[in-house]
Protein backbone atom coordinates (compact mmCIF):
# COMPACT_ATOMS: atom_id res chain seq x y z
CA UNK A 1 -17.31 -8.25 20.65
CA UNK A 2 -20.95 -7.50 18.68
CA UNK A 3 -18.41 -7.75 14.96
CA UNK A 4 -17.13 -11.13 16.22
CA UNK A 5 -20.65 -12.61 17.07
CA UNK A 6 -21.73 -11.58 13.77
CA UNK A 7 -19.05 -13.09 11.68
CA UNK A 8 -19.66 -16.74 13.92
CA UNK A 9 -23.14 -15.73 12.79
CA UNK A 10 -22.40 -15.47 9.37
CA UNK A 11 -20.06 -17.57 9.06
CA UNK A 12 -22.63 -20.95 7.82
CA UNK A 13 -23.68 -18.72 4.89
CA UNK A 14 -20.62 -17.52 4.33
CA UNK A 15 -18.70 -20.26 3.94
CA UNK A 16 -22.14 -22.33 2.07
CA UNK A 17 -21.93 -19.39 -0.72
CA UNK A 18 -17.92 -19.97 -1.06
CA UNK A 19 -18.38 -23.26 -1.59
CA UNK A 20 -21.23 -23.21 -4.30
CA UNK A 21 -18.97 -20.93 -5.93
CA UNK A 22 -16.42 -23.42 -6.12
CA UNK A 23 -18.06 -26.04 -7.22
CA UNK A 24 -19.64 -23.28 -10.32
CA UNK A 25 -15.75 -23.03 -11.08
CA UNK A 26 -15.12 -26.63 -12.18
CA UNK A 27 -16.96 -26.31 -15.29
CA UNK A 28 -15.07 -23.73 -17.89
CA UNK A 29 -18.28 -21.87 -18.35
CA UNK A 30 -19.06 -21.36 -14.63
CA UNK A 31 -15.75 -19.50 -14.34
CA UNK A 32 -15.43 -16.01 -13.89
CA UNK A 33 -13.22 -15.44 -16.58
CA UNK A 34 -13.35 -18.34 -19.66
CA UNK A 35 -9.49 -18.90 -20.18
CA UNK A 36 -8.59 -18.98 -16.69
CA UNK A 37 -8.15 -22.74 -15.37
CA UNK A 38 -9.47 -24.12 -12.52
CA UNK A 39 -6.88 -23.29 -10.09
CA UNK A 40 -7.00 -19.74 -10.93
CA UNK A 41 -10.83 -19.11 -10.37
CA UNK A 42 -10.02 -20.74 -7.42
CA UNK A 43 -7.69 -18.56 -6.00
CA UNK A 44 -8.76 -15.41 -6.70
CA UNK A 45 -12.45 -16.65 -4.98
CA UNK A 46 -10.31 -18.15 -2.25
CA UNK A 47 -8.51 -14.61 -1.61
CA UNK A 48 -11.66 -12.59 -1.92
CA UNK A 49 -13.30 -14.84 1.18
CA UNK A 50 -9.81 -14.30 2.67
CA UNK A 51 -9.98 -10.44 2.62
CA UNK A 52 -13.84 -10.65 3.49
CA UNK A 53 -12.97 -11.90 6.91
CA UNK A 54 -10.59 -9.34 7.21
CA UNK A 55 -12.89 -7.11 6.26
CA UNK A 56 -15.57 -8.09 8.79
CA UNK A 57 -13.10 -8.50 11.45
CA UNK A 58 -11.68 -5.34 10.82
CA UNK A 59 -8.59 -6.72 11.10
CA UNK A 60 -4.61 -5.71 9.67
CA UNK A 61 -1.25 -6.69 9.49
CA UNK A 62 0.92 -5.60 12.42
CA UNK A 63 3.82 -3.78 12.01
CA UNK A 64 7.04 -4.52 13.91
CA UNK A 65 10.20 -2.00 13.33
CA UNK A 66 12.58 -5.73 13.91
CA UNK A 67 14.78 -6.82 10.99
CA UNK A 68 13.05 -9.94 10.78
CA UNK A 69 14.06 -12.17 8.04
CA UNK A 70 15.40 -9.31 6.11
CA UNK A 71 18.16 -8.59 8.84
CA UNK A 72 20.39 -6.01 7.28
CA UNK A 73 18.07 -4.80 4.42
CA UNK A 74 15.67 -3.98 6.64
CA UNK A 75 16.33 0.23 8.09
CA UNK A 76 14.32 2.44 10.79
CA UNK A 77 13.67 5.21 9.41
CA UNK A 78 13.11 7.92 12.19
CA UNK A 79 10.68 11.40 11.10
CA UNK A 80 11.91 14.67 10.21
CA UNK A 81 11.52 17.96 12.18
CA UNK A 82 7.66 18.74 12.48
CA UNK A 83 8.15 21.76 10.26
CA UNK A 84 8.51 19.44 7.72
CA UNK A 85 4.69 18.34 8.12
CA UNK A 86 1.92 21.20 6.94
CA UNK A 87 -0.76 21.41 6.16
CA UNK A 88 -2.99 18.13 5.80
CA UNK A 89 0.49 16.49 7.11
CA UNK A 90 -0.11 18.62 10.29
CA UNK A 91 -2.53 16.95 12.67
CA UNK A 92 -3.36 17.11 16.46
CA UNK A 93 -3.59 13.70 16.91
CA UNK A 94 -2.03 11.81 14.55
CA UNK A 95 1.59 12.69 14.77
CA UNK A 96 4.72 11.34 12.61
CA UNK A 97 6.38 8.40 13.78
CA UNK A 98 9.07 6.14 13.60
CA UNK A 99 8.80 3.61 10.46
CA UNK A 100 10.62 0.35 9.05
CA UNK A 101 11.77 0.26 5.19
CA UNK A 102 12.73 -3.13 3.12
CA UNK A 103 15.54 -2.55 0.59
CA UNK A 104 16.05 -4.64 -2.52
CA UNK A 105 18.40 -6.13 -3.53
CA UNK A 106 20.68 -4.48 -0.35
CA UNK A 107 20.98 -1.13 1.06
CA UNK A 108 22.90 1.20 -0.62
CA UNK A 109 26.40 1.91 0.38
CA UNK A 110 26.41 5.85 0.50
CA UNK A 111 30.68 6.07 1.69
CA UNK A 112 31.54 8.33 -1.50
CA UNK A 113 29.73 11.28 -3.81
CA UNK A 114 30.46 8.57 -6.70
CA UNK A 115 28.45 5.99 -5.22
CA UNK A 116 25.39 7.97 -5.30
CA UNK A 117 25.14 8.98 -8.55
CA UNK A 118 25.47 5.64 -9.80
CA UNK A 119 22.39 4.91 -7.58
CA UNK A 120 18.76 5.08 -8.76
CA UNK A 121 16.17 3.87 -6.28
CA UNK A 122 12.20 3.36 -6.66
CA UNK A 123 10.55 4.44 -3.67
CA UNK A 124 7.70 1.47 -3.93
CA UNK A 125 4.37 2.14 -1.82
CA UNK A 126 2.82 -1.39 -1.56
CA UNK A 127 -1.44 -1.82 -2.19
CA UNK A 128 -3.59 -3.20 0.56
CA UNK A 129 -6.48 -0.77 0.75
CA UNK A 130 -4.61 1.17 3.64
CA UNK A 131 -5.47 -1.67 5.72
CA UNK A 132 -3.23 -4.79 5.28
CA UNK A 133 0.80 -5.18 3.95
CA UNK A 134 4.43 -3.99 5.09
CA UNK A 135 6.74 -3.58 2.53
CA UNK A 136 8.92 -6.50 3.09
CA UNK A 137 9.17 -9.80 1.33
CA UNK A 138 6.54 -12.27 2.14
CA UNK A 139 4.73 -8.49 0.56
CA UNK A 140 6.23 -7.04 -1.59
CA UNK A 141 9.65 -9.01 -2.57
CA UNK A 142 8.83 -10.30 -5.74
CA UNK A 143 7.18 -6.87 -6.82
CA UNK A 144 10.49 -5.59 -5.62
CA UNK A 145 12.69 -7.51 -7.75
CA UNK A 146 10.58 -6.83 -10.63
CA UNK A 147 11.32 -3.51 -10.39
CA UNK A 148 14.69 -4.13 -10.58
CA UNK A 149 14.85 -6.06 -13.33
CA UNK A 150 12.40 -4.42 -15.62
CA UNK A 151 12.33 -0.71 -14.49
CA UNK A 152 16.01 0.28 -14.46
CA UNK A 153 16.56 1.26 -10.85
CA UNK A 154 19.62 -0.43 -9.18
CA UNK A 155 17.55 -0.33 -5.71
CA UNK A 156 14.14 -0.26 -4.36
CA UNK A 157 13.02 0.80 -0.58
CA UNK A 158 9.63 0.12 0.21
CA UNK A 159 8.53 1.75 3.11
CA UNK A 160 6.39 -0.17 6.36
CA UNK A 161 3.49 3.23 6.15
CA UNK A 162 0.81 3.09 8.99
CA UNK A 163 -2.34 1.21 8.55
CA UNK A 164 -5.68 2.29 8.67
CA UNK A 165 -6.51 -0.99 10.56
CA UNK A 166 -5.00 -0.23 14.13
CA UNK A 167 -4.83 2.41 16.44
CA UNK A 168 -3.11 6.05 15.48
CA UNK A 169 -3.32 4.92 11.45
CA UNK A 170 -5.89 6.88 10.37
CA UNK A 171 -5.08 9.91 7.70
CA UNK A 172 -2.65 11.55 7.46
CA UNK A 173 -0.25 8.30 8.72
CA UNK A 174 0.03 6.90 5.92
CA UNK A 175 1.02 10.36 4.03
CA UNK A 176 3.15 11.38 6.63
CA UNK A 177 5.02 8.30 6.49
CA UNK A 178 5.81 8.57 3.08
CA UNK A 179 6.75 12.08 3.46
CA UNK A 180 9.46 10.77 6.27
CA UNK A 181 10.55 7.95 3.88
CA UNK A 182 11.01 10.24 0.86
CA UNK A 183 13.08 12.77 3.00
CA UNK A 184 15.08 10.39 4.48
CA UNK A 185 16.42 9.61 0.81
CA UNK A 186 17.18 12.76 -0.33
CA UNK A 187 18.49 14.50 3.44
CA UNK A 188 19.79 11.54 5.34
CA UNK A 189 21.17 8.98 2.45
CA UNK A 190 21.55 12.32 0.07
CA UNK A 191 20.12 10.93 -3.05
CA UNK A 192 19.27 13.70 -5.88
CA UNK A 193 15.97 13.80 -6.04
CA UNK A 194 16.75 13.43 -10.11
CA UNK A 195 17.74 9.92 -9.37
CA UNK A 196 14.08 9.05 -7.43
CA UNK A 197 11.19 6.92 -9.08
CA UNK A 198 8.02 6.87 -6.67
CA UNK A 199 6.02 4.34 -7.24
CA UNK A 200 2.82 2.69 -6.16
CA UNK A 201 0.34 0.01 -6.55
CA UNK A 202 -3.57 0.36 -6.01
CA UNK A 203 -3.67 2.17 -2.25
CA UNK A 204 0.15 2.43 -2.78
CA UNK A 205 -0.89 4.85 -5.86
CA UNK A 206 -3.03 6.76 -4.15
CA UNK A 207 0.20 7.42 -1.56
CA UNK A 208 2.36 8.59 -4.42
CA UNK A 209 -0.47 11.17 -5.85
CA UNK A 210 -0.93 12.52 -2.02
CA UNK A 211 3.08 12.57 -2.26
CA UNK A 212 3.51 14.47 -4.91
CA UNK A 213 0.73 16.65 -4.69
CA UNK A 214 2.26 17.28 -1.09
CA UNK A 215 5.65 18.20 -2.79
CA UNK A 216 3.71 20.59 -5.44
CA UNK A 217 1.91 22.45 -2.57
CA UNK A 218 4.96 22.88 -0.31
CA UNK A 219 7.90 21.32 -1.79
CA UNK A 220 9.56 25.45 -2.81
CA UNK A 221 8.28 26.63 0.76
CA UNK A 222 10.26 23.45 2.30
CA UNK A 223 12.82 22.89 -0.16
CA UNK A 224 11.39 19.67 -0.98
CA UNK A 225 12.15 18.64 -4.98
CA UNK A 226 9.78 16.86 -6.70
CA UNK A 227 11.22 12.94 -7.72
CA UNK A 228 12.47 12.42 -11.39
CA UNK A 229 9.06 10.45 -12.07
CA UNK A 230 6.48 8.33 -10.52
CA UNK A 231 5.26 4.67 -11.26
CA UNK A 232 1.21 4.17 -10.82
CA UNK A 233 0.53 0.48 -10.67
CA UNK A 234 -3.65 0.46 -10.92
CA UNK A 235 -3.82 2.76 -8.51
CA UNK A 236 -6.59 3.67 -5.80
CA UNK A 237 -7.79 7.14 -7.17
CA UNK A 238 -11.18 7.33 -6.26
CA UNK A 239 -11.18 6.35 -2.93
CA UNK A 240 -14.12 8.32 -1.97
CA UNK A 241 -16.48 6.07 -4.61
CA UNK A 242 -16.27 3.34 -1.78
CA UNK A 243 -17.80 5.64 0.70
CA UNK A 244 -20.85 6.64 -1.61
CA UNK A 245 -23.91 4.66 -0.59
CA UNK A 246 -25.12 5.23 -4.21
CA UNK A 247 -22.43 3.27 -5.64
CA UNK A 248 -22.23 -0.53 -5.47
CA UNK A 249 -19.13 -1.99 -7.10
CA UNK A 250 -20.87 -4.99 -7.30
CA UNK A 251 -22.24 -4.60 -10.18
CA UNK A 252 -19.17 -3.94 -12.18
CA UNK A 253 -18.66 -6.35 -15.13
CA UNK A 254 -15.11 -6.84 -13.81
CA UNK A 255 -16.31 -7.45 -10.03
CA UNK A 256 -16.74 -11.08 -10.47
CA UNK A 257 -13.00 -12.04 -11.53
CA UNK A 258 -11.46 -8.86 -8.76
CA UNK A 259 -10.51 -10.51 -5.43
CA UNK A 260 -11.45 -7.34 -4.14
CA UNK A 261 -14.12 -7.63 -1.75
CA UNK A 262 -17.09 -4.54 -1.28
CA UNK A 263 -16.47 -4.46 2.47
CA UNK A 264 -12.61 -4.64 2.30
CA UNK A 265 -12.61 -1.50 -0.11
CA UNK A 266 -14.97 0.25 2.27
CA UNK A 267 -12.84 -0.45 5.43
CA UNK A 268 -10.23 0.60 3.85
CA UNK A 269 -11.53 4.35 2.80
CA UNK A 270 -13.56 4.29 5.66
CA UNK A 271 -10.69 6.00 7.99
CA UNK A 272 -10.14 8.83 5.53
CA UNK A 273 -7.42 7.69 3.64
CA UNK A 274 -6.26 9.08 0.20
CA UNK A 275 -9.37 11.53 0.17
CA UNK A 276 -7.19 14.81 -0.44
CA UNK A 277 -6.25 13.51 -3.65
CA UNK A 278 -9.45 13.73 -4.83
């Protein structure tokens, strides 16, 4: 209730400094970056206030484990045997669960030996600071098709991982998740590991180094093999610079054209996520 009364609060100056920032962007020179147009400064300043809010309201997306408007491309993917989960994996509280996964451009049809080794999939962590996207279209469908395209994988699964934003998402969810995701391709849909890209964008990255460091500490003792390669997309590595009161990314050259937002950074690295890469 206090956080909500504060953003009201804020809200005048808030939205007075968004506004004067707007108005700097009509002018080429008052744009963040020179050659951008008008309608780009203004999105990217539109997003950042977008994200700010989020931020303040310490709010994220909700996950649902329906089809939605991906129907049949759209799989539950259930967790392995507990075994499977040591060491930072294996926590009191937070426990593996049940996750969704959007496929691109379909699900594979795994009916014959032959099939599989004509299939290559990218196991695609979407970004979001740990705190905001799912995996599926409205997300990451473009990104998905992209990959398609331009990478040379015949499929792409993008897993729904835990978010830091709501209740029982806090590290290791979103590591666990990916474990269960990753297993289910190479136990349940039995595709060589040698035929596996894992790949990630900003937090996304972060998930993939946890992943494979995961795979490096344990994989022999669990008979876990490591992917054919991995995909970092400007990923999150330093997640524990948000947390360092010393450090203000403000004052980055790059801060003023990043949508990225101080606060949303913090809240998501504020719940312990991707620290044991570091």
């Amino acid at each position: 209730m206090a956080s909500k009364l504060y953003v009201l609060a804020s809200t005048p100056l808030i939205l007075l400094n968004y506004f004067f920032d707007i108005i700097c962007c009509l002018p080429p020179w008052g744009r963040p970056v020179r050659g951008w147009n008008v309608n780009q400064a203004i999105r990217v300043r539109t997003v950042r206030l977008i994200l700010l809010y989020w931020s303040l309201l310490q709010a994220g997306d909700r996950l649902r484990l329906k089809p939605g408007r991906e129907r049949n491309r759209f799989e539950v993917i259930r967790p392995k045997s507990s075994k499977s989960y040591k060491g930072p994996l294996h926590d009191a509280v937070i426990q593996p669960e049940t996750i969704g996964a959007t496929w691109t451009p379909a699900r594979p049809s795994m009916s014959a030996a032959e099939t599989r080794q004509k299939v290559a999939v990218a196991l695609h962590f979407h970004g979001g600071a740990f705190v905001i996207g799912d995996g599926r279209d409205n997300d990451a469908g473009y990104l998905a098709q992209t990959l398609v395209r331009h990478m040379g994988c015949t499929h792409v699964c993008a897993p729904q991982y835990r978010l830091s934003s709501h209740k029982g998402g806090h590290f290791p969810a979103a590591l666990q998740d990916a474990l269960t995701a990753y297993l289910h391709l190479i136990v349940e849909l039995e595709i060589p590991a040698s035929q596996i890209i894992v790949s990630g964008d900003s937090a996304g990255g972060n998930i993939v180094l946890g992943l494979l460091r995961y795979i490096s500490e344990y994989g022999r003792e669990l008979n876990i093999p490591a992917p054919a390669s991995a995909a970092l997309w400007s990923p999150w590595t330093d997640v524990s610079a948000a947390l360092d009161v010393t450090l203000d990314i403000r004052l980055s050259p790059n801060y003023v054209s990043d949508y990225l937002s101080a606060e949303f950074c913090s809240l998501g690295s504020s719940h312990g996520h991707g620290l044991w890469v570091n």
